[in-house]
Protein backbone atom coordinates (compact mmCIF):
# COMPACT_ATOMS: atom_id res chain seq x y z
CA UNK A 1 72.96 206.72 163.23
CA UNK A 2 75.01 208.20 160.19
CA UNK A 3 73.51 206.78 157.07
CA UNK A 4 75.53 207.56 153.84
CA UNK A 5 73.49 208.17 150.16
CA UNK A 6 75.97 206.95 147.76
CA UNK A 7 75.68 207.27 144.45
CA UNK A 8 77.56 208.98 140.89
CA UNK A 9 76.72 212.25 140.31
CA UNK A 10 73.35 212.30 138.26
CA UNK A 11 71.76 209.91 140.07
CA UNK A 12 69.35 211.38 142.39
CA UNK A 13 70.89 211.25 145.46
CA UNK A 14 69.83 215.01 145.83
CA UNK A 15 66.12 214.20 145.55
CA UNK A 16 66.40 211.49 147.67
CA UNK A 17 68.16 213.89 150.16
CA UNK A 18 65.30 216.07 149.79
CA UNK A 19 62.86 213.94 150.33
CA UNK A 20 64.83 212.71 153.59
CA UNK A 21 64.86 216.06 154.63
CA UNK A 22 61.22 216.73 154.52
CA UNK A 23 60.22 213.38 156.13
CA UNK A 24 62.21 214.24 158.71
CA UNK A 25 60.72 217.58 159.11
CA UNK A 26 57.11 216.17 159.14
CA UNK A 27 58.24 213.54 161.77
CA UNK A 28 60.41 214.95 164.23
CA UNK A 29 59.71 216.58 167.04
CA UNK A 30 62.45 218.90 166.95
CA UNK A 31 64.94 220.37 164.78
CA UNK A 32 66.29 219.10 161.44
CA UNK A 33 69.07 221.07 159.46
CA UNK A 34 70.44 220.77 156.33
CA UNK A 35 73.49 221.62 155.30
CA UNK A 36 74.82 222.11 151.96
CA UNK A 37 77.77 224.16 149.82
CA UNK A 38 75.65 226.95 148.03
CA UNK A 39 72.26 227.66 148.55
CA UNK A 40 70.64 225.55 145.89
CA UNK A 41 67.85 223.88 148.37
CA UNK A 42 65.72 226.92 149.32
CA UNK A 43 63.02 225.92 147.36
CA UNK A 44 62.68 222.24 147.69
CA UNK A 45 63.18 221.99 151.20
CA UNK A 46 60.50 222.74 153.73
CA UNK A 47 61.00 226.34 155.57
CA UNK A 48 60.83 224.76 158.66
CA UNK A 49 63.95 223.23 158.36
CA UNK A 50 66.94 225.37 158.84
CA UNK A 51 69.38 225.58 155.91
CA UNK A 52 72.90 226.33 156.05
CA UNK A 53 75.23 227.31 153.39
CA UNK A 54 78.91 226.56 154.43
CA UNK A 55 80.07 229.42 151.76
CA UNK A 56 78.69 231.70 154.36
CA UNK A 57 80.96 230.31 157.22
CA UNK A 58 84.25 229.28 155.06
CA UNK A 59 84.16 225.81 156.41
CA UNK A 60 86.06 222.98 153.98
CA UNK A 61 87.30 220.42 154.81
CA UNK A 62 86.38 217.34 157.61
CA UNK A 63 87.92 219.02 160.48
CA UNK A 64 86.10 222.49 159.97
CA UNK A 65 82.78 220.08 158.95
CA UNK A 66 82.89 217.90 162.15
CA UNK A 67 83.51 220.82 164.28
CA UNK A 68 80.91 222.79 162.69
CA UNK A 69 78.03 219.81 162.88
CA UNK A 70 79.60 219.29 166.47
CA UNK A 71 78.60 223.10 167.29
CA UNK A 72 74.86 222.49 166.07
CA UNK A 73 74.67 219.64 168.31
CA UNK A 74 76.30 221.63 171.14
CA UNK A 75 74.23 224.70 170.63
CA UNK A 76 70.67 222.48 170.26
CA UNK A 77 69.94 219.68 172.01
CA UNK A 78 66.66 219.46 170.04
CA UNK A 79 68.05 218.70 166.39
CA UNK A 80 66.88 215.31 165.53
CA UNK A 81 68.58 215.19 161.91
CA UNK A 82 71.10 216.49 160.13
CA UNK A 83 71.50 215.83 156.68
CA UNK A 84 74.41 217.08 154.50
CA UNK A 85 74.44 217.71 150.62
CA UNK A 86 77.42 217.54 148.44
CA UNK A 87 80.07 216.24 150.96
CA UNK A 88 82.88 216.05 148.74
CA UNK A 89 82.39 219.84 147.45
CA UNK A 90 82.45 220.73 151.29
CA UNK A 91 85.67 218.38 151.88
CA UNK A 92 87.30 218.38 148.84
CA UNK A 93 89.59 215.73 150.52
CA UNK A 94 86.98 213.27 148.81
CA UNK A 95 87.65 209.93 149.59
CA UNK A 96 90.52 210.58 151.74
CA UNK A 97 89.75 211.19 155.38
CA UNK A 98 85.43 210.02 154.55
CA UNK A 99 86.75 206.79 156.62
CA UNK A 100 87.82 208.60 159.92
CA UNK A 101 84.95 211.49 159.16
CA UNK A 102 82.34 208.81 159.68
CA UNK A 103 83.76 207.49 162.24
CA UNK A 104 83.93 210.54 164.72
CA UNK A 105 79.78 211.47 163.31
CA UNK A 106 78.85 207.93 164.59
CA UNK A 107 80.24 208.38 167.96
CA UNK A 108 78.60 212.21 167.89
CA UNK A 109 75.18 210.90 166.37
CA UNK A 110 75.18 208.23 169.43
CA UNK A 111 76.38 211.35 172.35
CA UNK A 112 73.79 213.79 170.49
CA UNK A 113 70.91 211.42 169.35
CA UNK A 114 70.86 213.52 165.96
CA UNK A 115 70.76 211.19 162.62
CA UNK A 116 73.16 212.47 160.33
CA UNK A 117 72.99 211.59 156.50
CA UNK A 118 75.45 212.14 154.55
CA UNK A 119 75.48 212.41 150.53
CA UNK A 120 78.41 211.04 148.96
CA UNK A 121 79.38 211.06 144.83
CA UNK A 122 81.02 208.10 144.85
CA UNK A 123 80.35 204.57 143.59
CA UNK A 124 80.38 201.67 146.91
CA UNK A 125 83.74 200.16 145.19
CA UNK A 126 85.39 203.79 145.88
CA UNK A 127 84.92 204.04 149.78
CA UNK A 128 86.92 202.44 151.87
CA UNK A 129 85.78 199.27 153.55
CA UNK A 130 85.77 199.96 157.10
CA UNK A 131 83.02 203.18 156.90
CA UNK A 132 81.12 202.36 160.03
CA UNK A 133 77.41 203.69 158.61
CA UNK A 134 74.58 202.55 157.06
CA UNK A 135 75.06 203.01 153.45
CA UNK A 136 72.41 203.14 150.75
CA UNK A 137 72.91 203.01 147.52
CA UNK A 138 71.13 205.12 145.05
C-alpha cells in the first residue's frame, strides 16, 4: 500500500513520519528504511531502521527514486516499509510526474509487499486527482 502524508510545510508531517517510522520498526518483522534528502533523521529515528541519504547516491528525480526504492526491494525481500521524507526536495519535479510516481510504487508495494509512505508538501487541492494511494492529511 503507498500511503501519502500531505500536508504544507510546517505542519508536522515530519513527526508524523517519524513516528510512522518507529511503529513500524517496533512492529515488523523485518526491515524498514527510511529514506530522506540530507541526513536530518539520525536522531529521531530508531537505529534499527536503516537510513539513507540520497545526497550520498545523487539520485533526483522520480525515475532515479523509483529505481532506487525498486533496488531495496530487489536486494531485500525482508523490508516491510519504506517511508520517504521530503519527496519534492528528492524530485524537484514536484507535482509534475507525483501522479505516474505513485502509480508505478503501488504496483511495486503490491509485487514486493513493502508499504511505502510517502511525505508530500503540498495542500490535497494541489495533487492531481487520479493519485492511486491512500492519502492522509496532516
Amino acid at each position: 500500500m503507498v500511503t501519502l502524508l500531505i500536508g504544507k510545510k510546517g505542519s508536522g508531517k515530519t513527526k508524523k513520519l517519524i513516528q510512522y517510522a518507529n511503529e513500524a520498526v517496533a512492529a515488523s518483522q523485518g526491515n524498514v528504511v527510511v529514506i530522506e534528502k540530507g541526513a536530518k533523521l539520525t536522531y529521531d529515528i530508531t537505529s534499527k531502521a536503516r537510513l539513507i541519504d540520497t545526497d550520498q547516491y545523487a539520485i533526483s528525480g522520480y525515475d532515479m527514486l523509483f529505481g532506487f526504492i525498486s533496488g531495496i526491494c530487489a536486494g531485500n525481500y525482508d523490508v516491510t516499509d519504506i517511508l520517504i521524507d521530503s519527496t519534492f526536495k528528492i524530485a524537484p519535479d514536484g507535482v509534475n510526474g507525483i501522479e505516474e510516481f505513485t502509480k508505478k510504487l503501488q504496483a511495486l508495494s503490491e509485487n514486493s509487499g513493502a508499504n511505502i509512505v510517502l511525505l508530500i508538501s503540498a495542500s490535497e487541492e494541489d495533487l492531481p486527482s487520479g493519485i492511486n494511494a491512500v492519502c492522509e492529511k496532516i
